[in-house]
PDB file of N, CA and C in Angstrom:
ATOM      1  N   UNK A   1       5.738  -3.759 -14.188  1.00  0.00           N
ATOM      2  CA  UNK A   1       4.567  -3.113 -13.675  1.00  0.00           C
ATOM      3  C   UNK A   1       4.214  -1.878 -14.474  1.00  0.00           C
ATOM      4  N   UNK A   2       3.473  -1.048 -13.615  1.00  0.00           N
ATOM      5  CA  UNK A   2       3.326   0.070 -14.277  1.00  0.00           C
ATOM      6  C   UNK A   2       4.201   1.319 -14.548  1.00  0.00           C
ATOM      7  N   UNK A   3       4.692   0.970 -13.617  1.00  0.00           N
ATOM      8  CA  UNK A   3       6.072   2.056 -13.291  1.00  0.00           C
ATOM      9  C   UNK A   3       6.524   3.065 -14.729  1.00  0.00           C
ATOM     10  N   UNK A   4       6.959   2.338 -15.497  1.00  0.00           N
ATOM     11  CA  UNK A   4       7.450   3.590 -16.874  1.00  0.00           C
ATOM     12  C   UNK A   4       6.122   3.977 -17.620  1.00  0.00           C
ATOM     13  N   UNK A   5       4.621   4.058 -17.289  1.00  0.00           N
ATOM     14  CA  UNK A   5       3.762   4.544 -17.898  1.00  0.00           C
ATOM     15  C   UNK A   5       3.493   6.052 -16.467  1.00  0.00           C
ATOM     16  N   UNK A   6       3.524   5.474 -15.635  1.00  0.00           N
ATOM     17  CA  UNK A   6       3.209   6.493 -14.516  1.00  0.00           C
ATOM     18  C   UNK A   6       4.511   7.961 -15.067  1.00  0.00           C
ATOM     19  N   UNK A   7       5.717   7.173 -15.211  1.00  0.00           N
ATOM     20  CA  UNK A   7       6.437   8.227 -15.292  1.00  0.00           C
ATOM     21  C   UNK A   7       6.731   9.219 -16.274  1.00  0.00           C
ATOM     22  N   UNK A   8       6.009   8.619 -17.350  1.00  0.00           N
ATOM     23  CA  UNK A   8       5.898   9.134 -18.644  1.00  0.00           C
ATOM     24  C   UNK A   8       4.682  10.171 -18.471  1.00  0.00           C
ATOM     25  N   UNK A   9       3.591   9.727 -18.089  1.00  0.00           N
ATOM     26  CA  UNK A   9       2.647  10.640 -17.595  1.00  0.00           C
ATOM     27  C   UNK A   9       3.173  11.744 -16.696  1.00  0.00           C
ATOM     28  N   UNK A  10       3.833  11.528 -15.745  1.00  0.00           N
ATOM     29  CA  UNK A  10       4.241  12.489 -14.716  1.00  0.00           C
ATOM     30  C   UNK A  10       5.372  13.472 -15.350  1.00  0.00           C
ATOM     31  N   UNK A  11       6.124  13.370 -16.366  1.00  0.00           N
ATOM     32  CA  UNK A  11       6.878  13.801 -17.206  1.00  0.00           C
ATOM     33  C   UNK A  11       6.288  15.321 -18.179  1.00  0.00           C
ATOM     34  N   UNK A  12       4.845  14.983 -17.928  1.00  0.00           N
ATOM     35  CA  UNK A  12       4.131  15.569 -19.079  1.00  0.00           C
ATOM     36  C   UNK A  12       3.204  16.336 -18.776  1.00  0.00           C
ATOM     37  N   UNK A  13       3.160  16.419 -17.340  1.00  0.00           N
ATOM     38  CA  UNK A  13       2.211  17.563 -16.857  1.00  0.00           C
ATOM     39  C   UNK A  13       3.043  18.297 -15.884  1.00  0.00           C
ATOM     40  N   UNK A  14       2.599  19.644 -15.891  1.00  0.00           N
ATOM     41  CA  UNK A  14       2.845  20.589 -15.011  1.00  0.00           C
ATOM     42  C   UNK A  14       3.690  20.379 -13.844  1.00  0.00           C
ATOM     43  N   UNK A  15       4.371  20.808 -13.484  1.00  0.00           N
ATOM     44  CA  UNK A  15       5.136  20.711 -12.237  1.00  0.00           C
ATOM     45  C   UNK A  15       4.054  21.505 -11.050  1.00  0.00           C
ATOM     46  N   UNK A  16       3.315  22.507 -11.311  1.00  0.00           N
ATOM     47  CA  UNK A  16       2.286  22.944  -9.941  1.00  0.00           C
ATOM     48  C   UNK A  16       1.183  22.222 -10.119  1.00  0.00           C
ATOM     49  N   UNK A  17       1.380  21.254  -9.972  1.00  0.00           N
ATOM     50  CA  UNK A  17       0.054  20.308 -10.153  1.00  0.00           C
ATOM     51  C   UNK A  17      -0.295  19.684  -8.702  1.00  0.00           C
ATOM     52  N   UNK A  18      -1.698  18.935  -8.601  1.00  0.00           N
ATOM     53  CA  UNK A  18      -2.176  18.575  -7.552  1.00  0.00           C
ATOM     54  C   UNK A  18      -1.924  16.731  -8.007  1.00  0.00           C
ATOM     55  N   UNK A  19      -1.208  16.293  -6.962  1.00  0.00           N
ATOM     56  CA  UNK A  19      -1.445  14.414  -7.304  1.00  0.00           C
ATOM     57  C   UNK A  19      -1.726  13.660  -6.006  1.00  0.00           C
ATOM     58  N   UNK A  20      -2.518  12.806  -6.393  1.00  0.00           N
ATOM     59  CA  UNK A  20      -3.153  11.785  -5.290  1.00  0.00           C
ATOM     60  C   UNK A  20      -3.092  10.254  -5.763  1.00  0.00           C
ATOM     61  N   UNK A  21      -2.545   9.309  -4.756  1.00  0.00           N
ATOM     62  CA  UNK A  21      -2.045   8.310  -5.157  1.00  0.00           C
ATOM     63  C   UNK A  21      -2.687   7.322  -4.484  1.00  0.00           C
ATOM     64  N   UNK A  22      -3.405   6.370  -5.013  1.00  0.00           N
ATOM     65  CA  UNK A  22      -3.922   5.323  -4.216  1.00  0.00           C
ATOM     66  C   UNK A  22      -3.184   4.237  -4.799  1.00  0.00           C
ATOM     67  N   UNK A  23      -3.253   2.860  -3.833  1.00  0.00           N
ATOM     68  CA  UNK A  23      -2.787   1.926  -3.628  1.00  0.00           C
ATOM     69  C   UNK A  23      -3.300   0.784  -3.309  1.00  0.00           C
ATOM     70  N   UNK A  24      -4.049  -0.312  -3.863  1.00  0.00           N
ATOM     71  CA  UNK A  24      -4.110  -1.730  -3.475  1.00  0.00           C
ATOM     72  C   UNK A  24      -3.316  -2.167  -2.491  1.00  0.00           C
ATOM     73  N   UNK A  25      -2.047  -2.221  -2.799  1.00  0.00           N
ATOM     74  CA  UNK A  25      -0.732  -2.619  -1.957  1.00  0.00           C
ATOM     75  C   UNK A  25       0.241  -1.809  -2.033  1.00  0.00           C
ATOM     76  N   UNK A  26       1.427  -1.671  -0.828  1.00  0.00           N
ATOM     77  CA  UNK A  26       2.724  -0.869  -0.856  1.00  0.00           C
ATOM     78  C   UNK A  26       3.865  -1.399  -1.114  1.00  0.00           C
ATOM     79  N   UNK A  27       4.215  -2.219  -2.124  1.00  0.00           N
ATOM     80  CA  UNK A  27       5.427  -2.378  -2.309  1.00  0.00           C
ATOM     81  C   UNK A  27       5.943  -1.523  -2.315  1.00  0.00           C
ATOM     82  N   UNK A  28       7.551  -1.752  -2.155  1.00  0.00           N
ATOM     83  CA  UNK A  28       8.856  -1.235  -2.158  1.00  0.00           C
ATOM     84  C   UNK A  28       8.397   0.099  -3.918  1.00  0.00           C
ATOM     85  N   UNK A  29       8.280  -0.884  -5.335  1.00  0.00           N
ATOM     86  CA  UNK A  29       8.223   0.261  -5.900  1.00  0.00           C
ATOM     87  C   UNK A  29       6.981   1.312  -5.911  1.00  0.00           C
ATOM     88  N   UNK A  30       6.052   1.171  -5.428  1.00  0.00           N
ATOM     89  CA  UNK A  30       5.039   2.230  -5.314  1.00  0.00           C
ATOM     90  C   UNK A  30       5.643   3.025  -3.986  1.00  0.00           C
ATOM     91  N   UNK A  31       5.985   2.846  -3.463  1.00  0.00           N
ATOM     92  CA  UNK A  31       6.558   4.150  -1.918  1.00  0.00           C
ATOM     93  C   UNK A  31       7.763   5.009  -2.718  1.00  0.00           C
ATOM     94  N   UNK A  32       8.481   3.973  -3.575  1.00  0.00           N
ATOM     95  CA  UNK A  32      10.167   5.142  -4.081  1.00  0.00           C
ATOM     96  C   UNK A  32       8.866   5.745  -5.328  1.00  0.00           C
ATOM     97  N   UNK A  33       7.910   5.558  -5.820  1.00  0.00           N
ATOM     98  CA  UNK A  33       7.077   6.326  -6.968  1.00  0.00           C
ATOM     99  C   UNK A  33       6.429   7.318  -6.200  1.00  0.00           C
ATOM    100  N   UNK A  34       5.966   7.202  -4.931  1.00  0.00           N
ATOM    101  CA  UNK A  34       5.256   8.332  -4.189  1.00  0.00           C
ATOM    102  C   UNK A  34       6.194   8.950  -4.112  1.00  0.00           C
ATOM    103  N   UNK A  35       8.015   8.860  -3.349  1.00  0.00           N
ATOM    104  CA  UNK A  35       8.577   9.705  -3.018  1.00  0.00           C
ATOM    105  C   UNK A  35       8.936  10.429  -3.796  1.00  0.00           C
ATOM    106  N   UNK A  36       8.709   9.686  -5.615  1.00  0.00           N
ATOM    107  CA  UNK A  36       9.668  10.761  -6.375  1.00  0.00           C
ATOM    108  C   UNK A  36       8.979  11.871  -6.836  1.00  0.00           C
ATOM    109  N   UNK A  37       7.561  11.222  -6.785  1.00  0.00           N
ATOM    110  CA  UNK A  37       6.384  12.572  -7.265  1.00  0.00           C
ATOM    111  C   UNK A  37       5.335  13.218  -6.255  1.00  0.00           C
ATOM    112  N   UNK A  38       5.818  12.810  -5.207  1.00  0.00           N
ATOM    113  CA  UNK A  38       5.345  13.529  -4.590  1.00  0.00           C
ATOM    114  C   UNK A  38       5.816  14.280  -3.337  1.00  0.00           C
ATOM    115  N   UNK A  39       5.483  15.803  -2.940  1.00  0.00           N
ATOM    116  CA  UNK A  39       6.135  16.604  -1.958  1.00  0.00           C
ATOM    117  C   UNK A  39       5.487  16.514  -0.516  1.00  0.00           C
ATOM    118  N   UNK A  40       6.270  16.139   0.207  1.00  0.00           N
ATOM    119  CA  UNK A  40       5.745  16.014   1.708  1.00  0.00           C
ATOM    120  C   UNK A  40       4.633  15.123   1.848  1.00  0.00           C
ATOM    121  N   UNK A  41       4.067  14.250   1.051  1.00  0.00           N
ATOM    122  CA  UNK A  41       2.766  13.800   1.116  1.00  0.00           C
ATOM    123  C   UNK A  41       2.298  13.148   2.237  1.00  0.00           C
ATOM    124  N   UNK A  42       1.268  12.325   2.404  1.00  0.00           N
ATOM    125  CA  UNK A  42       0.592  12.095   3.717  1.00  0.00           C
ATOM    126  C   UNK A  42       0.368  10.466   3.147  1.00  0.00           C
ATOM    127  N   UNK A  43       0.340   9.558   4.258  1.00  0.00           N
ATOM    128  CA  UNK A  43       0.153   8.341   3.987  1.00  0.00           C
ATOM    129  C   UNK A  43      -1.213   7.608   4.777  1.00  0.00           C
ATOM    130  N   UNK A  44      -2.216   7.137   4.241  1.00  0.00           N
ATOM    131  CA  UNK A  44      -3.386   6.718   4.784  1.00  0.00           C
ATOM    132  C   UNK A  44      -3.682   4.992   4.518  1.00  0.00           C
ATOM    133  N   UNK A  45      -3.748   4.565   5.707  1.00  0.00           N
ATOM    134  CA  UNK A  45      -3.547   3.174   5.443  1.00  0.00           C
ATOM    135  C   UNK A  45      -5.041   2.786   5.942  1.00  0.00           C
ATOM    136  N   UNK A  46      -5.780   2.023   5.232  1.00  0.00           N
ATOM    137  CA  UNK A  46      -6.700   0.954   5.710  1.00  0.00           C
ATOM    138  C   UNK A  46      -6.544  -0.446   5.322  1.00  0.00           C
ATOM    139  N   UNK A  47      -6.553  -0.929   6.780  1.00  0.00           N
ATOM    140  CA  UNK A  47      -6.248  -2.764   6.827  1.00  0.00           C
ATOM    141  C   UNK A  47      -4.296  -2.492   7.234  1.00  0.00           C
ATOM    142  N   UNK A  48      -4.340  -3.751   6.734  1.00  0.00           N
ATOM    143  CA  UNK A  48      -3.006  -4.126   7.019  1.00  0.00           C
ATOM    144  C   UNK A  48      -2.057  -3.736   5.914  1.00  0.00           C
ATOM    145  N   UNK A  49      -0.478  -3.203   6.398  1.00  0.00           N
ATOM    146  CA  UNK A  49       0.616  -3.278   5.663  1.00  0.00           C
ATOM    147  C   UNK A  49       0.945  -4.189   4.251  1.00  0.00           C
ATOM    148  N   UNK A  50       0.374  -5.295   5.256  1.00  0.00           N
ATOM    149  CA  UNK A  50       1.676  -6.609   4.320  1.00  0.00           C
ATOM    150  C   UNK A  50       0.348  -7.223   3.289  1.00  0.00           C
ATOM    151  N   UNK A  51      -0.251  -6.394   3.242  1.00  0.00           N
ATOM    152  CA  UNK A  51      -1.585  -7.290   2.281  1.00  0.00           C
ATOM    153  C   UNK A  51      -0.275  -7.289   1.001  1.00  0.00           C
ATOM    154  N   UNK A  52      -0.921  -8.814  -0.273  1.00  0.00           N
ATOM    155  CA  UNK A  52      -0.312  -8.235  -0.867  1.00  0.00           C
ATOM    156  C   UNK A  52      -1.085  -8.700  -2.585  1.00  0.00           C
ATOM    157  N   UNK A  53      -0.722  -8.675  -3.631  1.00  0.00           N
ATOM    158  CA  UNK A  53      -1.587  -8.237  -4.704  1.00  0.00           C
ATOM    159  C   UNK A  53      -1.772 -10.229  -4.666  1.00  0.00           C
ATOM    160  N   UNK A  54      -3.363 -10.626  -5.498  1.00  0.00           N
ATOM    161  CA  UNK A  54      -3.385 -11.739  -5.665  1.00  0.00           C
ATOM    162  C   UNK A  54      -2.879 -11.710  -7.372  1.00  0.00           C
ATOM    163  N   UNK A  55      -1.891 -12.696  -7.324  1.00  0.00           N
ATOM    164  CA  UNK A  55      -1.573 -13.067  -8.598  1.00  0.00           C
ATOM    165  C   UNK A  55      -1.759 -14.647  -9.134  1.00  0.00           C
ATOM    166  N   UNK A  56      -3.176 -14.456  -8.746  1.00  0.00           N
ATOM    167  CA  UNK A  56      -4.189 -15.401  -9.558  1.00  0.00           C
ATOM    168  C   UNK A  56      -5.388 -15.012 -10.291  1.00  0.00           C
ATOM    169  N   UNK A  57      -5.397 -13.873 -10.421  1.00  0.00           N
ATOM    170  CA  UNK A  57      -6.409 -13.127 -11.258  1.00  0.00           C
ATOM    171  C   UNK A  57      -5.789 -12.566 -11.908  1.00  0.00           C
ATOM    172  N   UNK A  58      -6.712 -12.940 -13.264  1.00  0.00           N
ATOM    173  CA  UNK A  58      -6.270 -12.653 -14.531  1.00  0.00           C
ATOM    174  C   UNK A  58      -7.352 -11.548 -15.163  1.00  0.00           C
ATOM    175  N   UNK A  59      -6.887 -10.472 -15.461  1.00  0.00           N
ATOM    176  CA  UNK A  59      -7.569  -9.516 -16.540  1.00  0.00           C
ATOM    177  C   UNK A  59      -7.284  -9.748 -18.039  1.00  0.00           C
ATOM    178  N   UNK A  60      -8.466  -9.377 -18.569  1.00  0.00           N
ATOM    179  CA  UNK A  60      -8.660  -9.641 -19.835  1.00  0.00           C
ATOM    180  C   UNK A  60      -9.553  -8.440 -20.260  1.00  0.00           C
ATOM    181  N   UNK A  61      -9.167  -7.944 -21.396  1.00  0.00           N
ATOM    182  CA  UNK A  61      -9.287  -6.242 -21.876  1.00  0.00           C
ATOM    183  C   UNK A  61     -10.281  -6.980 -23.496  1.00  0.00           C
ATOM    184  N   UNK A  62     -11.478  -7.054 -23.523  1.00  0.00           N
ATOM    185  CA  UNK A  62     -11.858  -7.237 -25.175  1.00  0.00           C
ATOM    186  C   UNK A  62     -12.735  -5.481 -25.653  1.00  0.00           C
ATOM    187  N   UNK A  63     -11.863  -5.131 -26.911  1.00  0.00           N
ATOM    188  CA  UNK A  63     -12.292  -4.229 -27.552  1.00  0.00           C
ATOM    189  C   UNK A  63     -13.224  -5.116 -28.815  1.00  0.00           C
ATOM    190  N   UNK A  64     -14.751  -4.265 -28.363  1.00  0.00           N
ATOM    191  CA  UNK A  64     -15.364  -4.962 -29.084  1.00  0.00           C
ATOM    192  C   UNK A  64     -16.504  -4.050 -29.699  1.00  0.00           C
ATOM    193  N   UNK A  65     -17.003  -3.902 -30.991  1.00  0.00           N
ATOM    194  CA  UNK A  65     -18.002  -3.097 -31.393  1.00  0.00           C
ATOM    195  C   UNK A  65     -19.404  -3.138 -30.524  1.00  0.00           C
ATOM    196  N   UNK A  66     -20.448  -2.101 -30.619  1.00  0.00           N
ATOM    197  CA  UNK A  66     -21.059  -2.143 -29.642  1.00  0.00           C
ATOM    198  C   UNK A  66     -22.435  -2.420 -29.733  1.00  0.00           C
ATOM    199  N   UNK A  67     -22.297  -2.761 -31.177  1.00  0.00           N
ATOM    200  CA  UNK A  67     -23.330  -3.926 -31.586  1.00  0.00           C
ATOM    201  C   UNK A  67     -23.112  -5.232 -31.520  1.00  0.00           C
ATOM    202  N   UNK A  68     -22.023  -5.446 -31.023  1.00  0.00           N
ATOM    203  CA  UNK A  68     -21.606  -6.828 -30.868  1.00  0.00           C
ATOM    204  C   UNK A  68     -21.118  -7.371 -28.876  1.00  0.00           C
ATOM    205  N   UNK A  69     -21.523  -6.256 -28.070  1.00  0.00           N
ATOM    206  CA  UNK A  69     -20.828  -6.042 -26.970  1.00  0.00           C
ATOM    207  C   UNK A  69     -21.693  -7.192 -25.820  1.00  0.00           C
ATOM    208  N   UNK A  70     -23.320  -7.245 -26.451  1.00  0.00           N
ATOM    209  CA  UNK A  70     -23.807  -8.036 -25.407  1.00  0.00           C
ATOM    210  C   UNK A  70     -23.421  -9.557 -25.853  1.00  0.00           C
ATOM    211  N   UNK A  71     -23.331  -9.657 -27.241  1.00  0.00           N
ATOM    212  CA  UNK A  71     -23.112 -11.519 -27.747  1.00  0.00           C
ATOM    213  C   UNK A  71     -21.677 -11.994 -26.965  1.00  0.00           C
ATOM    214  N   UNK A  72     -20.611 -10.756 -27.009  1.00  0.00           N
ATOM    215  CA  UNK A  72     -19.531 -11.331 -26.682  1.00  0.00           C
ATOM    216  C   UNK A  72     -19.165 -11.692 -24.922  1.00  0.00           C
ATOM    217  N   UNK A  73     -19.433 -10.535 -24.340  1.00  0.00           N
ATOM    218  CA  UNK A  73     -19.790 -10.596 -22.694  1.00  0.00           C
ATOM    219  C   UNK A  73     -20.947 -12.158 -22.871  1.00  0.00           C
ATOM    220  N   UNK A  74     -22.038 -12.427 -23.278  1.00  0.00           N
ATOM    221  CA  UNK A  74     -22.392 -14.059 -22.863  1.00  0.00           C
ATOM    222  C   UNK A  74     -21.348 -15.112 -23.364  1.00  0.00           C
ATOM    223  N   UNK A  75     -21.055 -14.808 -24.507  1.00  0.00           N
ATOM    224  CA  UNK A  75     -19.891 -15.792 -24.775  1.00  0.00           C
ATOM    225  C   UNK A  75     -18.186 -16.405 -23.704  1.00  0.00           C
ATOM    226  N   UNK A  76     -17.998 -15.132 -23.107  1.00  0.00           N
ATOM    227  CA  UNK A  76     -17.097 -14.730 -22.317  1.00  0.00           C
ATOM    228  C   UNK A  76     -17.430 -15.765 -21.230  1.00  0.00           C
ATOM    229  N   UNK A  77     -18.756 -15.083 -20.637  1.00  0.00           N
ATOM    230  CA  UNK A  77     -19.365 -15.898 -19.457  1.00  0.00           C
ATOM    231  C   UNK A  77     -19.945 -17.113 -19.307  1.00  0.00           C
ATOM    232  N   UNK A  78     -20.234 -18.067 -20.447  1.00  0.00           N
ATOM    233  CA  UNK A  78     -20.612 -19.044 -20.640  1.00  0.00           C
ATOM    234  C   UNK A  78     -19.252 -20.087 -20.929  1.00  0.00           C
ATOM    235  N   UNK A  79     -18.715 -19.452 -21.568  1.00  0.00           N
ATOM    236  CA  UNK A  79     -17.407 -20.377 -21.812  1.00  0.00           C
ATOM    237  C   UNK A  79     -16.259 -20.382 -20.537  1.00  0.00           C
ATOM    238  N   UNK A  80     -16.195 -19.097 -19.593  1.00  0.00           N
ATOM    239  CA  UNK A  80     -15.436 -19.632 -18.241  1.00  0.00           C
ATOM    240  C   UNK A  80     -16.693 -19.977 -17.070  1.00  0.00           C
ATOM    241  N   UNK A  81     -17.230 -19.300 -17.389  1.00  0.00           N
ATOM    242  CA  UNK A  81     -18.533 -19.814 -15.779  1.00  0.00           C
ATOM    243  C   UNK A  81     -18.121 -19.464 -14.986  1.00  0.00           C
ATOM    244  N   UNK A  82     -17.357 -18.177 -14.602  1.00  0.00           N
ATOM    245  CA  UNK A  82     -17.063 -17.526 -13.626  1.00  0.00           C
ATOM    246  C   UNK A  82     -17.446 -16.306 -12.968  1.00  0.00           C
ATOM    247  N   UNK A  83     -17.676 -15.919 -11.798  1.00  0.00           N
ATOM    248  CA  UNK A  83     -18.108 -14.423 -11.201  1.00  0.00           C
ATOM    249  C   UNK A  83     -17.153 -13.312 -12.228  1.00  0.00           C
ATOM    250  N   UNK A  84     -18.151 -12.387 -12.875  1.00  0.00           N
ATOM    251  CA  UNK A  84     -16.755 -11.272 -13.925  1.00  0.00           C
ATOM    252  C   UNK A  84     -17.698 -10.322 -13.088  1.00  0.00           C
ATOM    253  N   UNK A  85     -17.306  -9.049 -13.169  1.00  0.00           N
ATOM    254  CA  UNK A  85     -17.418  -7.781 -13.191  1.00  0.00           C
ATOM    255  C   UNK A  85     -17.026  -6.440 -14.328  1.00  0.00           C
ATOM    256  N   UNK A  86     -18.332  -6.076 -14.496  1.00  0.00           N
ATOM    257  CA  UNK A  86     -18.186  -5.243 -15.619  1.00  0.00           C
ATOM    258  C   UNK A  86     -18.295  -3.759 -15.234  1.00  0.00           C
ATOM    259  N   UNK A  87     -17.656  -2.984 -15.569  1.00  0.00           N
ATOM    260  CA  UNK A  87     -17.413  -1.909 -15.327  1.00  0.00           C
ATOM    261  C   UNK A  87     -17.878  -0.665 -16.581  1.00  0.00           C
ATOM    262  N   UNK A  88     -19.141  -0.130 -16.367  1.00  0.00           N
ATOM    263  CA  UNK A  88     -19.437   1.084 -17.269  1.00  0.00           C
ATOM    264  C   UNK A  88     -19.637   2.175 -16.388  1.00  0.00           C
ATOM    265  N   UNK A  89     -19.998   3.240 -17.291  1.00  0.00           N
ATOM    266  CA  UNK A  89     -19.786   4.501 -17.311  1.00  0.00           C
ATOM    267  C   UNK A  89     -20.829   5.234 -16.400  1.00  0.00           C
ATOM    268  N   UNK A  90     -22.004   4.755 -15.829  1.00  0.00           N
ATOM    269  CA  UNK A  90     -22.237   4.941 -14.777  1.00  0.00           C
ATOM    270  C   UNK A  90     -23.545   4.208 -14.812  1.00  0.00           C
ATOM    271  N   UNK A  91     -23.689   4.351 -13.257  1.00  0.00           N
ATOM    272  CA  UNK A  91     -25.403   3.282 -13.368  1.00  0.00           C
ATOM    273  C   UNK A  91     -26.515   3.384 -14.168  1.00  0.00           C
ATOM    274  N   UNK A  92     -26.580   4.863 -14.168  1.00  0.00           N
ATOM    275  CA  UNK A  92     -27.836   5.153 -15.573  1.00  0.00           C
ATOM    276  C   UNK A  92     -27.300   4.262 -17.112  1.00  0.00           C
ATOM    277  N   UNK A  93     -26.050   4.015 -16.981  1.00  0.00           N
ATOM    278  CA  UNK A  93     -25.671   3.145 -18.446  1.00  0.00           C
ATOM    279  C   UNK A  93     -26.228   1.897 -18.481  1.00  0.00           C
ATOM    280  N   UNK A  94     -26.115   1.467 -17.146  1.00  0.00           N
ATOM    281  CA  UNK A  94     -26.562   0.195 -16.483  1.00  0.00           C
ATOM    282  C   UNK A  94     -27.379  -0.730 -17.134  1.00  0.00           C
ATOM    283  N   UNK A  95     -27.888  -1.401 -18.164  1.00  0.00           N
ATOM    284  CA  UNK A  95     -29.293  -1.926 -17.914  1.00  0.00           C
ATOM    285  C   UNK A  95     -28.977  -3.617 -17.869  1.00  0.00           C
ATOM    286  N   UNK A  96     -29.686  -3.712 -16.520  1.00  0.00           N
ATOM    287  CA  UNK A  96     -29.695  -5.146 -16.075  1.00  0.00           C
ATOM    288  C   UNK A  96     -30.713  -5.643 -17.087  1.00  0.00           C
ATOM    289  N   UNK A  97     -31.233  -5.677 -17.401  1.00  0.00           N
ATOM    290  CA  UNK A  97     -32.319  -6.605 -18.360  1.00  0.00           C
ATOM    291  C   UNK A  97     -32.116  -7.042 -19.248  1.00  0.00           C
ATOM    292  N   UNK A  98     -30.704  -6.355 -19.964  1.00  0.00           N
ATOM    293  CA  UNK A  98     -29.998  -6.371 -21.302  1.00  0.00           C
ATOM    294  C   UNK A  98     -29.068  -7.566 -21.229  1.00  0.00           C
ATOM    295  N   UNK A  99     -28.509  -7.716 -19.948  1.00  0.00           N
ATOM    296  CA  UNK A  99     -27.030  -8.680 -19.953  1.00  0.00           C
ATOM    297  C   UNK A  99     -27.122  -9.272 -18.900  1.00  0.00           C
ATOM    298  N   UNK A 100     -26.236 -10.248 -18.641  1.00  0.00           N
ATOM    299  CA  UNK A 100     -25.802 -10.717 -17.370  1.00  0.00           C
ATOM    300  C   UNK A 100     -25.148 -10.262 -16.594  1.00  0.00           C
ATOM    301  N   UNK A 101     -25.491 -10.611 -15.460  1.00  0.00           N
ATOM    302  CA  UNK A 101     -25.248  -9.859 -14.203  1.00  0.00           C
ATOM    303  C   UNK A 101     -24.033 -10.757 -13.448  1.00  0.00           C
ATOM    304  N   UNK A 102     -24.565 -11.707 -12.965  1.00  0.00           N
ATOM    305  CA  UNK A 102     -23.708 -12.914 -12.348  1.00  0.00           C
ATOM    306  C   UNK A 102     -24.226 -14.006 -13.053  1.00  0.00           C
ATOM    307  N   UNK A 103     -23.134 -15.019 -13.516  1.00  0.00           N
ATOM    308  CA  UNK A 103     -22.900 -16.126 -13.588  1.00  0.00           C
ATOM    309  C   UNK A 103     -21.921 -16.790 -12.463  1.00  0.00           C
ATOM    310  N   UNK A 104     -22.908 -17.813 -11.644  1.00  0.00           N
ATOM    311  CA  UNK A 104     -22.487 -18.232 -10.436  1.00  0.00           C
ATOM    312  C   UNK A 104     -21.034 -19.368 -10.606  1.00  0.00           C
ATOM    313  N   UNK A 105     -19.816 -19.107  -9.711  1.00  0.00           N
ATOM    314  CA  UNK A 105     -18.982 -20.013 -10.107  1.00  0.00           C
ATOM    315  C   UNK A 105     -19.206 -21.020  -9.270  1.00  0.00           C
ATOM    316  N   UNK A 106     -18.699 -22.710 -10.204  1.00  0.00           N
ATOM    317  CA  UNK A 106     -18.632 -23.796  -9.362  1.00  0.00           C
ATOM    318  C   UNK A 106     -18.652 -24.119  -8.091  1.00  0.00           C
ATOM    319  N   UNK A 107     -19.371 -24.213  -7.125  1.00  0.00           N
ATOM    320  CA  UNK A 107     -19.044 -24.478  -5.502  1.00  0.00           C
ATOM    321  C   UNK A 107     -19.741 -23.386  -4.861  1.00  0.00           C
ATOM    322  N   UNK A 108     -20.034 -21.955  -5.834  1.00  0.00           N
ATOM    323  CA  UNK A 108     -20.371 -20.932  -4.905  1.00  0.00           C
ATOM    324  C   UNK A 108     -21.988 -20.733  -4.591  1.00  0.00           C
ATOM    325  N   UNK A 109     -21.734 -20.800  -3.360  1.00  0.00           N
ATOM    326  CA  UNK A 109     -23.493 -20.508  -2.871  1.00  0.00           C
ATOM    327  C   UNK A 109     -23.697 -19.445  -3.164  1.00  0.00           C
TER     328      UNK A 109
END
């Protein structure tokens, strides 16, 4: 997991520092990672305990020039035909007119 990048980070800043920890899910190693970095902290749960991560989704990271960023995102999406989500830098970056938005997957209304 992530575990030896968190700690390497936490290694490297300040000891009077402010940290806030969110969570998808609580496994066993994210609670001993809260306890080790963090003092007295507070625990806030929405939904259920036992949710737990789906490990059927797959991420995929393409570093790609940014003259080349809209050919490859259709390529991406045409060749799986699946719902993706793209993530920029804020909505004003946004432009729907430029790219695809959704490509609908098989079966989905």
């Amino acid at each position: 997991g992530f575990e030896p990048q968190i700690r390497k980070i936490m290694s490297q800043i300040r000891p009077d520092r402010q940290v806030l920890m969110w969570s998808a899910t609580w496994p066993r190693e994210v609670q001993k990672l809260a306890e080790d970095f963090l003092e007295s902290y507070i625990q806030i749960n929405v939904g259920s305990l036992t949710l737990s991560a789906n490990h059927n989704i797959q991420q995929v990271v393409k570093c790609v020039r940014n003259t080349r960023k809209t050919t490859n995102c259709l390529v991406c999406f045409t060749n799986n035909f699946i719902i993706k989500i793209r993530f920029v830098n804020s909505q004003s970056s946004f432009s729907g007119t430029s790219s695809v938005q959704i490509i609908p997957s098989p079966g989905l209304i």
